[in-house]
PDB file of N, CA and C in Angstrom:
ATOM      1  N   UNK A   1     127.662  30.130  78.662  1.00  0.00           N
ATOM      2  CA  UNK A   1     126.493  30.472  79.427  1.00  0.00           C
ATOM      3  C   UNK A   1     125.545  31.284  78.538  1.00  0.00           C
ATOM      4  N   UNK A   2     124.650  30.705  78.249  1.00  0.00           N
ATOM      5  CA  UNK A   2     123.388  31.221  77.048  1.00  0.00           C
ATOM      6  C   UNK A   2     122.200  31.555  77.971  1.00  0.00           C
ATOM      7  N   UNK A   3     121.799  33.086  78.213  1.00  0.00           N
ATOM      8  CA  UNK A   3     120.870  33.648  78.844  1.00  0.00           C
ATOM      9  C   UNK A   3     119.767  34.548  78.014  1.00  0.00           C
ATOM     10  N   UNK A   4     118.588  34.312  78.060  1.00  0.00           N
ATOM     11  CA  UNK A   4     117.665  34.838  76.778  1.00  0.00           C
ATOM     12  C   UNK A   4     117.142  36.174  77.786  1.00  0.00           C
ATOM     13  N   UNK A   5     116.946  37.240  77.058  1.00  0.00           N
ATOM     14  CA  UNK A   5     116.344  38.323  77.361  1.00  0.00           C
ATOM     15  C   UNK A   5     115.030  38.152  76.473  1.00  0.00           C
ATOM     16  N   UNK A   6     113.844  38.609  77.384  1.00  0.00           N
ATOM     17  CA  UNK A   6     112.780  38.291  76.436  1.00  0.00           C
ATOM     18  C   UNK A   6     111.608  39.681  77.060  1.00  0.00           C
ATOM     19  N   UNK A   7     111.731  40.739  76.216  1.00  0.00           N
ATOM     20  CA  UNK A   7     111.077  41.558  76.344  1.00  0.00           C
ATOM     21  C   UNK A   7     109.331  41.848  76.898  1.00  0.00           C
ATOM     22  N   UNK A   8     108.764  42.225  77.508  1.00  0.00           N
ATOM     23  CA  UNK A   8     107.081  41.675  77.450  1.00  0.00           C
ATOM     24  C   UNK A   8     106.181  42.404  76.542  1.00  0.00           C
ATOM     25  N   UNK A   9     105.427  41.713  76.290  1.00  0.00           N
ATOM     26  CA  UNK A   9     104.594  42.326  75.162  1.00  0.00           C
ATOM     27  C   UNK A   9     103.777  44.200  75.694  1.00  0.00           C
ATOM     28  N   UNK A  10     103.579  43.788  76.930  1.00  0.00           N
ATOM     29  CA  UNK A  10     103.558  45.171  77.008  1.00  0.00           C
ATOM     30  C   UNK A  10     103.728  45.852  78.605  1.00  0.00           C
ATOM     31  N   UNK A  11     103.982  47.019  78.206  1.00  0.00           N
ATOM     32  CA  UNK A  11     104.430  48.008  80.041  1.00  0.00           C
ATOM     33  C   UNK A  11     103.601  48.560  80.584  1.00  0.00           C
ATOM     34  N   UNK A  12     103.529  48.585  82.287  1.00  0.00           N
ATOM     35  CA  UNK A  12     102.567  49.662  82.762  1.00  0.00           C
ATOM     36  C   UNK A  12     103.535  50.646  83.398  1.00  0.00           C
ATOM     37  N   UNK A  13     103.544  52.095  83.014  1.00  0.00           N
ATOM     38  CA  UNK A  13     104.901  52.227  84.013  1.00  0.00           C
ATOM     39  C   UNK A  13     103.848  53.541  84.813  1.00  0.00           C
ATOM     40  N   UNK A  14     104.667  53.383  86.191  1.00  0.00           N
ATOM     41  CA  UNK A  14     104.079  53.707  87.000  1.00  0.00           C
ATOM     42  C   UNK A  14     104.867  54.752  87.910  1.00  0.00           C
ATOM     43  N   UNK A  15     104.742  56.060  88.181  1.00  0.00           N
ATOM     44  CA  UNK A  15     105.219  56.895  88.641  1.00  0.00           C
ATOM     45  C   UNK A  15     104.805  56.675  90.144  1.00  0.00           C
ATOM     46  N   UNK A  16     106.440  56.909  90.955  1.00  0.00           N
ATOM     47  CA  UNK A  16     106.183  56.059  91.907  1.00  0.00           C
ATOM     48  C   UNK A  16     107.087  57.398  92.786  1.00  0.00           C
ATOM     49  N   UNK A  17     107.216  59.058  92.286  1.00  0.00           N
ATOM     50  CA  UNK A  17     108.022  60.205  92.633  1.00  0.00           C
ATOM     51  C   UNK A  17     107.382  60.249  94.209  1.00  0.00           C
ATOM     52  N   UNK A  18     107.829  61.575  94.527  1.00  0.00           N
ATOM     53  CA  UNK A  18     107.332  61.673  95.905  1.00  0.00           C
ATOM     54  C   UNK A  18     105.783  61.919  96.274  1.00  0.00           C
ATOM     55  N   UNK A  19     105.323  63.133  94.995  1.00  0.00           N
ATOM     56  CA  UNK A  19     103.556  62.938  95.095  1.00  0.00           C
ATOM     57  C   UNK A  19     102.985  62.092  94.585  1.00  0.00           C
ATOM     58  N   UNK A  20     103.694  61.280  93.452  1.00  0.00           N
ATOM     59  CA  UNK A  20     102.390  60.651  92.794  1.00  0.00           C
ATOM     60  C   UNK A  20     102.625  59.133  94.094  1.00  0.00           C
ATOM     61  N   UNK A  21     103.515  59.074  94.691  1.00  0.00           N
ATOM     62  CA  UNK A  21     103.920  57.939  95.818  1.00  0.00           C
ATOM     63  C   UNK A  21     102.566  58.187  96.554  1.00  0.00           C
ATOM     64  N   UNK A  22     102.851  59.077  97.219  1.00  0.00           N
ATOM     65  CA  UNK A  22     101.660  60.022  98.349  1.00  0.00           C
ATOM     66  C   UNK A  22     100.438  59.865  97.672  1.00  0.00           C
ATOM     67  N   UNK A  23     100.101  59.878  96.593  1.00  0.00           N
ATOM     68  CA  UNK A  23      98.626  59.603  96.354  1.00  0.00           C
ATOM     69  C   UNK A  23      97.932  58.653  95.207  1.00  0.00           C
ATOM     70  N   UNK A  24      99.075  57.705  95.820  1.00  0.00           N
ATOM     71  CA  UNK A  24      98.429  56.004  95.585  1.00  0.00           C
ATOM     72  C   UNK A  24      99.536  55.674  94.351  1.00  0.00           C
ATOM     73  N   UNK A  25     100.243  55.872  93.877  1.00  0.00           N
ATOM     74  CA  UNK A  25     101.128  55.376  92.968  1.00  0.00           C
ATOM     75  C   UNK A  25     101.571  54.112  92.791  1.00  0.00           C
ATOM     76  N   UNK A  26     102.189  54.103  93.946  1.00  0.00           N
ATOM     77  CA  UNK A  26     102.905  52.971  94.598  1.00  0.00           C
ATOM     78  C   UNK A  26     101.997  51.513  94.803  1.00  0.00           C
ATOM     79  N   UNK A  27     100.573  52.163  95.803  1.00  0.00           N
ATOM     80  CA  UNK A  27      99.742  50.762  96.105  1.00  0.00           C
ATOM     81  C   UNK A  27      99.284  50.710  94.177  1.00  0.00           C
ATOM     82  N   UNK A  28      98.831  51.546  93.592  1.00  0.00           N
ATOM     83  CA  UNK A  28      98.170  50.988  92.349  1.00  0.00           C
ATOM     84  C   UNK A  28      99.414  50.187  91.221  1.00  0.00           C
ATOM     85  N   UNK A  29     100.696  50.296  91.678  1.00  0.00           N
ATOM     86  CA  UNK A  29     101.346  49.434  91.428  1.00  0.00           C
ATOM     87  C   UNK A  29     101.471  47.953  91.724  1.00  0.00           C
ATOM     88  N   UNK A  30     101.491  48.081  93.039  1.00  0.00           N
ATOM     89  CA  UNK A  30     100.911  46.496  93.947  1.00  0.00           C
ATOM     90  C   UNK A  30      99.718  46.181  93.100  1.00  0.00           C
ATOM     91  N   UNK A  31      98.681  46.744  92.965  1.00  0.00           N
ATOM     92  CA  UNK A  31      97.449  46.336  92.372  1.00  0.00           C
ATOM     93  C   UNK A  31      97.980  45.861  91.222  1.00  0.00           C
ATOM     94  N   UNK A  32      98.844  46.255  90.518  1.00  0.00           N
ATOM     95  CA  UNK A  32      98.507  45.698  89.164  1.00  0.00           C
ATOM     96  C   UNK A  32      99.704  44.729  89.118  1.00  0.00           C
ATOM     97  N   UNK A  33     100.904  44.405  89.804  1.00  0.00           N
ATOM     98  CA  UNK A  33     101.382  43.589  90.482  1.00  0.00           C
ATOM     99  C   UNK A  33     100.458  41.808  90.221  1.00  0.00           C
ATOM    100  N   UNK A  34      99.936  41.964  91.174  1.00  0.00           N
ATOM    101  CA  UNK A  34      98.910  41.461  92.008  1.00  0.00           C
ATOM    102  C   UNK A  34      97.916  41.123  90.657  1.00  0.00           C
ATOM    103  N   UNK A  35      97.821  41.622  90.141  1.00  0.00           N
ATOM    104  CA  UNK A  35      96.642  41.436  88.886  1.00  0.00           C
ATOM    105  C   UNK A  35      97.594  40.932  87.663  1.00  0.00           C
ATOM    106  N   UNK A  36      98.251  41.180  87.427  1.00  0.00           N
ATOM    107  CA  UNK A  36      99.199  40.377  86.038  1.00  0.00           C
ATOM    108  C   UNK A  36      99.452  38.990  86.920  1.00  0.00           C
ATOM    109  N   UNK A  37     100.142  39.090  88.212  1.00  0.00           N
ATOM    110  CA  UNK A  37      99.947  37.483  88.290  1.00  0.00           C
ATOM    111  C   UNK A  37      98.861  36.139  88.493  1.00  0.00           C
ATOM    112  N   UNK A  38      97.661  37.276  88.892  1.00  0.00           N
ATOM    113  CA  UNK A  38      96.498  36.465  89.343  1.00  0.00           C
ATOM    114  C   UNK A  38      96.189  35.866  88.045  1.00  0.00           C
ATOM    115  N   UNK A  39      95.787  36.465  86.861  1.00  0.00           N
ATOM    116  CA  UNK A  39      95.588  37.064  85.353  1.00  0.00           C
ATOM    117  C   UNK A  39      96.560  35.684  84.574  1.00  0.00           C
ATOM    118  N   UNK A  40      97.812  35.431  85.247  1.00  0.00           N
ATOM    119  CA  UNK A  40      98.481  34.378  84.387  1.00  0.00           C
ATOM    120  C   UNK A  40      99.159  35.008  83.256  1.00  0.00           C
ATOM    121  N   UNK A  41      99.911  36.767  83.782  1.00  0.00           N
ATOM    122  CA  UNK A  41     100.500  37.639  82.540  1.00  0.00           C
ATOM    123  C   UNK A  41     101.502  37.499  82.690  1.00  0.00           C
ATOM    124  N   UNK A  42     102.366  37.101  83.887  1.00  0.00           N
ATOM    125  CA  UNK A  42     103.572  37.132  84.311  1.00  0.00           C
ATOM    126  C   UNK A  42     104.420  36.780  83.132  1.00  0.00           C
ATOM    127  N   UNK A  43     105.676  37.845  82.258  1.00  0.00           N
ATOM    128  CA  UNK A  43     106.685  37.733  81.550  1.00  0.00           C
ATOM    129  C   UNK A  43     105.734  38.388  79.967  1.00  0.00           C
ATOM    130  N   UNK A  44     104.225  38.385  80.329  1.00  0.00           N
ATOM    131  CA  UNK A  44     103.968  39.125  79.322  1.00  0.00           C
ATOM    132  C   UNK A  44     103.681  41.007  79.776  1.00  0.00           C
ATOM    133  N   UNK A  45     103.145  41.155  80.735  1.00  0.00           N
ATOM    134  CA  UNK A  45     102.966  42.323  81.008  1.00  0.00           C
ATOM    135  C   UNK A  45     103.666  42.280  82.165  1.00  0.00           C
ATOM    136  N   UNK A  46     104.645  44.118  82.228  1.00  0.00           N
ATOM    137  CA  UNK A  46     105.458  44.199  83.353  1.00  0.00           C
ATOM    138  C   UNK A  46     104.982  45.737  83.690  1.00  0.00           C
ATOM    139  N   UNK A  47     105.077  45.448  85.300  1.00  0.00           N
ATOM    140  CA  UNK A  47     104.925  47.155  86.139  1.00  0.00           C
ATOM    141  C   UNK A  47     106.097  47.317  86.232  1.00  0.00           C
ATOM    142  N   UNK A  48     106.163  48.946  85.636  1.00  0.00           N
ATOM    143  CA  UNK A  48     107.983  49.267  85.458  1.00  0.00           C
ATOM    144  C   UNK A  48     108.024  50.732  86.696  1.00  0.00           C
ATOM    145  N   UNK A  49     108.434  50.900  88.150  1.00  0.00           N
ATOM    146  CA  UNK A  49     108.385  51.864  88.829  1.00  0.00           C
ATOM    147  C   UNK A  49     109.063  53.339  88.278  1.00  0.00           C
ATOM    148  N   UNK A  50     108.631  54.286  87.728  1.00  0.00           N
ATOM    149  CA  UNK A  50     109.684  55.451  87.664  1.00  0.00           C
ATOM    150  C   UNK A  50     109.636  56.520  88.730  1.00  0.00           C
ATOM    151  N   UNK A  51     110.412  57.215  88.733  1.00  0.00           N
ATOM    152  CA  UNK A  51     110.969  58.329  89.428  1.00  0.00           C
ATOM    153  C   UNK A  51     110.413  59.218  88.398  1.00  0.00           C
ATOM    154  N   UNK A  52     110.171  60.383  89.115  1.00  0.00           N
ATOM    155  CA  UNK A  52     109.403  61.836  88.723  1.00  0.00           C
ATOM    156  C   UNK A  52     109.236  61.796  87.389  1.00  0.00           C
ATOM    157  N   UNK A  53     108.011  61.954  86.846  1.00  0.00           N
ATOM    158  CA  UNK A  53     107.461  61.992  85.365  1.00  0.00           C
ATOM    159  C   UNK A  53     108.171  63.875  84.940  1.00  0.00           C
ATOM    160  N   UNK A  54     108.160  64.232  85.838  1.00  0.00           N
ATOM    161  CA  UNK A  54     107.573  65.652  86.226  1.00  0.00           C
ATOM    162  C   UNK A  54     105.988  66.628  85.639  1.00  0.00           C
ATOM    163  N   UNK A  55     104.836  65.432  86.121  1.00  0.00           N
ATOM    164  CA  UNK A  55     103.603  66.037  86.258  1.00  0.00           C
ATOM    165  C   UNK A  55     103.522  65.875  87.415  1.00  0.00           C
ATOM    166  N   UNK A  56     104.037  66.502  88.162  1.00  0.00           N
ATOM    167  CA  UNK A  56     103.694  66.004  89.802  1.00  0.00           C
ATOM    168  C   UNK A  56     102.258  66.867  90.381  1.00  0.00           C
ATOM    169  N   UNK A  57     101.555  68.148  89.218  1.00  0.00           N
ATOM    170  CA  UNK A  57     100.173  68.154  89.654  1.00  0.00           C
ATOM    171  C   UNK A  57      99.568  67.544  89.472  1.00  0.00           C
ATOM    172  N   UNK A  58      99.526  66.541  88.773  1.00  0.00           N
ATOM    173  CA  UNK A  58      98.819  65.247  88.178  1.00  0.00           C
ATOM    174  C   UNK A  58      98.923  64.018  89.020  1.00  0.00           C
ATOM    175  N   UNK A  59      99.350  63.897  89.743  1.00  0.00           N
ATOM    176  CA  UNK A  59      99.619  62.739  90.934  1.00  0.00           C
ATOM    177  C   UNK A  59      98.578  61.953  90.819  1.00  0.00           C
ATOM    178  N   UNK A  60      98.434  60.781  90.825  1.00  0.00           N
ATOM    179  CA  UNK A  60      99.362  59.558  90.352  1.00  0.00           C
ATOM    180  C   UNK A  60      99.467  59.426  89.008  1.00  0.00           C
ATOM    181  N   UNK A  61     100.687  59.538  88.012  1.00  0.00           N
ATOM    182  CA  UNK A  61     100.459  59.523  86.521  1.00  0.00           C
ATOM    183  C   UNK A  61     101.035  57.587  86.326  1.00  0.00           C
ATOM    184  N   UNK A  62     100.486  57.725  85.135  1.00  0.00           N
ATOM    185  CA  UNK A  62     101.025  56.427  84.967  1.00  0.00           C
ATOM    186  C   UNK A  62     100.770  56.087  83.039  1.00  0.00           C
ATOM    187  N   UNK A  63     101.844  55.240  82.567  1.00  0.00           N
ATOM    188  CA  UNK A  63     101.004  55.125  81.442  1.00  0.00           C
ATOM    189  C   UNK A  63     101.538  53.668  80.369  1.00  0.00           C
ATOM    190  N   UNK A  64     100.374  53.209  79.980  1.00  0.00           N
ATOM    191  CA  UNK A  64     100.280  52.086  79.444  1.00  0.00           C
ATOM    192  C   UNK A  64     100.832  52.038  77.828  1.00  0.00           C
ATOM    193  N   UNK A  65     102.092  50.894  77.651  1.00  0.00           N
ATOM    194  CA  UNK A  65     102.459  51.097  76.412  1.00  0.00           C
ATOM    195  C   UNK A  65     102.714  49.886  75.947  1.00  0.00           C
ATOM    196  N   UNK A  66     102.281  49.404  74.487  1.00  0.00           N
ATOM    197  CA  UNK A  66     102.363  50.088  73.549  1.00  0.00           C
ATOM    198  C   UNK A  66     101.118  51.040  72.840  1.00  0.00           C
ATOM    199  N   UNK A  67     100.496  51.085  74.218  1.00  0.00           N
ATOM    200  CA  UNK A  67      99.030  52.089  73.399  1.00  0.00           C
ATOM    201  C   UNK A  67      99.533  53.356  73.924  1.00  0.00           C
ATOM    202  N   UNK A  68     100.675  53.593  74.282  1.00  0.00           N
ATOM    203  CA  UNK A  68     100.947  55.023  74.702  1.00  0.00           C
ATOM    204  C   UNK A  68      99.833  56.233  75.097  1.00  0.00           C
ATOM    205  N   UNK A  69      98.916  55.125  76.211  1.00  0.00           N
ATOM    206  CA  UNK A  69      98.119  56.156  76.459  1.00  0.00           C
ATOM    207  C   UNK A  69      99.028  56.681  78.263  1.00  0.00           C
ATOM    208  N   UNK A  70      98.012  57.978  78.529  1.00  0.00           N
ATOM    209  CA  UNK A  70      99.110  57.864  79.907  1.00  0.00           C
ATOM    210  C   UNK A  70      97.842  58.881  80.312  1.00  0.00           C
ATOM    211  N   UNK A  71      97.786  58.441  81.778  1.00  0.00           N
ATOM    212  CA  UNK A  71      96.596  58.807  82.695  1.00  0.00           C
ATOM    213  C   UNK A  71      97.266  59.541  83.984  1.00  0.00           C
ATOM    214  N   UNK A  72      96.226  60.335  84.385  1.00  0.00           N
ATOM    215  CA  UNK A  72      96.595  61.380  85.762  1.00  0.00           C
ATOM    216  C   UNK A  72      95.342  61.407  86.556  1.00  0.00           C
ATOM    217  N   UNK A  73      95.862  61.417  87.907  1.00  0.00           N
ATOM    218  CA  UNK A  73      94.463  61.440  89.590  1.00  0.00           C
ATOM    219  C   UNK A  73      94.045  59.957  89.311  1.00  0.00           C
ATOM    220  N   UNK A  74      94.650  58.972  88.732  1.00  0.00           N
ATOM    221  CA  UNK A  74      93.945  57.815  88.950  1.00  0.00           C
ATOM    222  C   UNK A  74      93.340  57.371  89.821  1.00  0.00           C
ATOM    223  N   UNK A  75      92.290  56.825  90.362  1.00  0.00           N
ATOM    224  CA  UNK A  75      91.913  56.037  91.255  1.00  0.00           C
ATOM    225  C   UNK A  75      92.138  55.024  91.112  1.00  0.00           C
ATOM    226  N   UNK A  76      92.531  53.666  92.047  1.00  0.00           N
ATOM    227  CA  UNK A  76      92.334  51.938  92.115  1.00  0.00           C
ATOM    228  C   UNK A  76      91.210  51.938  91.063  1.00  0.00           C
ATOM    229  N   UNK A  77      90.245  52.268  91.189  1.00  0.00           N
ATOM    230  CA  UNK A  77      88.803  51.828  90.177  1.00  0.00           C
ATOM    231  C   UNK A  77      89.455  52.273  89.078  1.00  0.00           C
ATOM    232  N   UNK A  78      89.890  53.878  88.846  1.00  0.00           N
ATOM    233  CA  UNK A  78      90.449  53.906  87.343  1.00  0.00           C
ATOM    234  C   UNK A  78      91.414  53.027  86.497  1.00  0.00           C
ATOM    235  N   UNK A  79      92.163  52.767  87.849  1.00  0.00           N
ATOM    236  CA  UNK A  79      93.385  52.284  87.163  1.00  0.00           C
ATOM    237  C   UNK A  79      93.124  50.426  87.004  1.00  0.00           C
ATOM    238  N   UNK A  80      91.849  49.694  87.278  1.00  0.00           N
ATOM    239  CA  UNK A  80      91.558  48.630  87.084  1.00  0.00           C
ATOM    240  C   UNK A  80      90.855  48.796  85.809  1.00  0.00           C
ATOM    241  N   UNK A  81      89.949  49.881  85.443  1.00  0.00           N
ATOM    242  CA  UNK A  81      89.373  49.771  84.110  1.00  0.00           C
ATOM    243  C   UNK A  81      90.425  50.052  83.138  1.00  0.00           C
ATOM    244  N   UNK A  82      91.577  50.952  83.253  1.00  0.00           N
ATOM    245  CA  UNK A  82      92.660  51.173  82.396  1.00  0.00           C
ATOM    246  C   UNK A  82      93.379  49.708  82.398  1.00  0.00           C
ATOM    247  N   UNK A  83      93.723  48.954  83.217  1.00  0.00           N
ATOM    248  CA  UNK A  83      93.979  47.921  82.830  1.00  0.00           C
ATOM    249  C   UNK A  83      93.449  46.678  82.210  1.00  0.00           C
ATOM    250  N   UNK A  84      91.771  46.500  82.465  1.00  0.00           N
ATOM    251  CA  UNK A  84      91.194  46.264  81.679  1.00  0.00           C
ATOM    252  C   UNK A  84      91.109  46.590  79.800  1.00  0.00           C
ATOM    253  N   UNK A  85      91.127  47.964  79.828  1.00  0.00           N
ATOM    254  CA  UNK A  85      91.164  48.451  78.661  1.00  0.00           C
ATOM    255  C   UNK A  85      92.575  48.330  77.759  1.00  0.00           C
ATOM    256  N   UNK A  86      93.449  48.804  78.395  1.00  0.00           N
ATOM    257  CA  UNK A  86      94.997  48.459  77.651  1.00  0.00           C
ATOM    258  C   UNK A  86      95.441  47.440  77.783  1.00  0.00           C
ATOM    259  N   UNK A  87      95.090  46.670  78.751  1.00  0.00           N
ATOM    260  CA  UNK A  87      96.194  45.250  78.869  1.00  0.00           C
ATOM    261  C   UNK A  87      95.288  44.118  78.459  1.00  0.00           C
ATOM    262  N   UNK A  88      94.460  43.932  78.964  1.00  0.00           N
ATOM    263  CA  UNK A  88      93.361  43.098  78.747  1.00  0.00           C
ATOM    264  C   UNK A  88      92.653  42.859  77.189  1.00  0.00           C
ATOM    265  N   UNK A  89      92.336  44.205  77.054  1.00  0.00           N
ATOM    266  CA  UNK A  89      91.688  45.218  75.735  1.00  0.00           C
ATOM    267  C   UNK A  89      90.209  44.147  75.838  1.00  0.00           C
ATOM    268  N   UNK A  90      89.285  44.366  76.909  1.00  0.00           N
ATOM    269  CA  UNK A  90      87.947  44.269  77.128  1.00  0.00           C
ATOM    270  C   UNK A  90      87.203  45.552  77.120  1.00  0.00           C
ATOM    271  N   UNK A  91      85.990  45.427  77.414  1.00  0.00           N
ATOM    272  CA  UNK A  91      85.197  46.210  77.316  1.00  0.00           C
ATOM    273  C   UNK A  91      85.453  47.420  78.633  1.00  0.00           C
ATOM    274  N   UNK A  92      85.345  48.622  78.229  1.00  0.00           N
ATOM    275  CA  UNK A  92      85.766  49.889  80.285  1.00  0.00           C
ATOM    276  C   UNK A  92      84.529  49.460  80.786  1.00  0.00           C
ATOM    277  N   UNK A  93      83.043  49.772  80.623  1.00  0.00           N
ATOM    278  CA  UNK A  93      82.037  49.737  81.099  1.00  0.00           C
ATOM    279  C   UNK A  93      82.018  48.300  82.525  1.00  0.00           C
ATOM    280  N   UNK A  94      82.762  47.340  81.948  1.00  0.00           N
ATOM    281  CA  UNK A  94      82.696  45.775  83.373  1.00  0.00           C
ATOM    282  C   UNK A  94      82.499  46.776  84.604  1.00  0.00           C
ATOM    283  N   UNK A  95      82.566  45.966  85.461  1.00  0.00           N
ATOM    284  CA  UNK A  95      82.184  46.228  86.855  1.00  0.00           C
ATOM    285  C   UNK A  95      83.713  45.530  87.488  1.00  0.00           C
ATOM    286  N   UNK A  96      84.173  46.713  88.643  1.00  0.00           N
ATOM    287  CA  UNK A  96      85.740  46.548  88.887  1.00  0.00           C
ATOM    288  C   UNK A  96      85.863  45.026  88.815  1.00  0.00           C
ATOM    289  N   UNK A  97      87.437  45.232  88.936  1.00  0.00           N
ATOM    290  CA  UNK A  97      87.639  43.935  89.083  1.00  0.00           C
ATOM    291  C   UNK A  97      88.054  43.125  90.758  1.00  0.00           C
ATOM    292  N   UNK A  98      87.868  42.525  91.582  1.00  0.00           N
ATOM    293  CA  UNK A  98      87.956  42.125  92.600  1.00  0.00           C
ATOM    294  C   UNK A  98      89.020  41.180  92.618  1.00  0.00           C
TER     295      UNK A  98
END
């Protein structure tokens, strides 16, 4: 039985603790969910859920790798231009994405 593990080119990981849950963690996970498959990324980019970063004043943290950048208070709008910008690697300035 020959089973391939095949890593994705890149992660969004997404703090999904009890505050950053409470202030949108979780749905901006769905969002980007929802956007790698619309996008046609599926097996290249993966949303990885974690448990407590411990910045929990920073609610919702999250952070994009291999650009090891990592963001805090995201909004849906932020966190569509961050995906634009790290996953995509287009221009931040677009107009959200719908």
């Amino acid at each position: 039985m020959s089973k391939t593990f095949k890593a994705p080119d890149k992660v969004i990981y997404v703090c999904t603790g009890s505050k950053c849950k409470k202030k949108g963690g979780k749905d901006i996970g769905k969002l980007f969910r929802t956007m790698i498959k619309e996008m046609g990324l599926k097996g290249q980019v993966e949303v990885v859920k974690t448990e407590c970063t411990d910045r929990c004043d920073f609610a919702p943290v999250m952070s994009f790798q291999p650009d090891n950048a990592w963001l805090h208070e995201v909004t849906e709008q932020q966190a569509q231009q961050a995906f634009r910008e790290h996953i995509l690697k287009t221009d931040k300035k677009e107009k959200p994405l719908e």
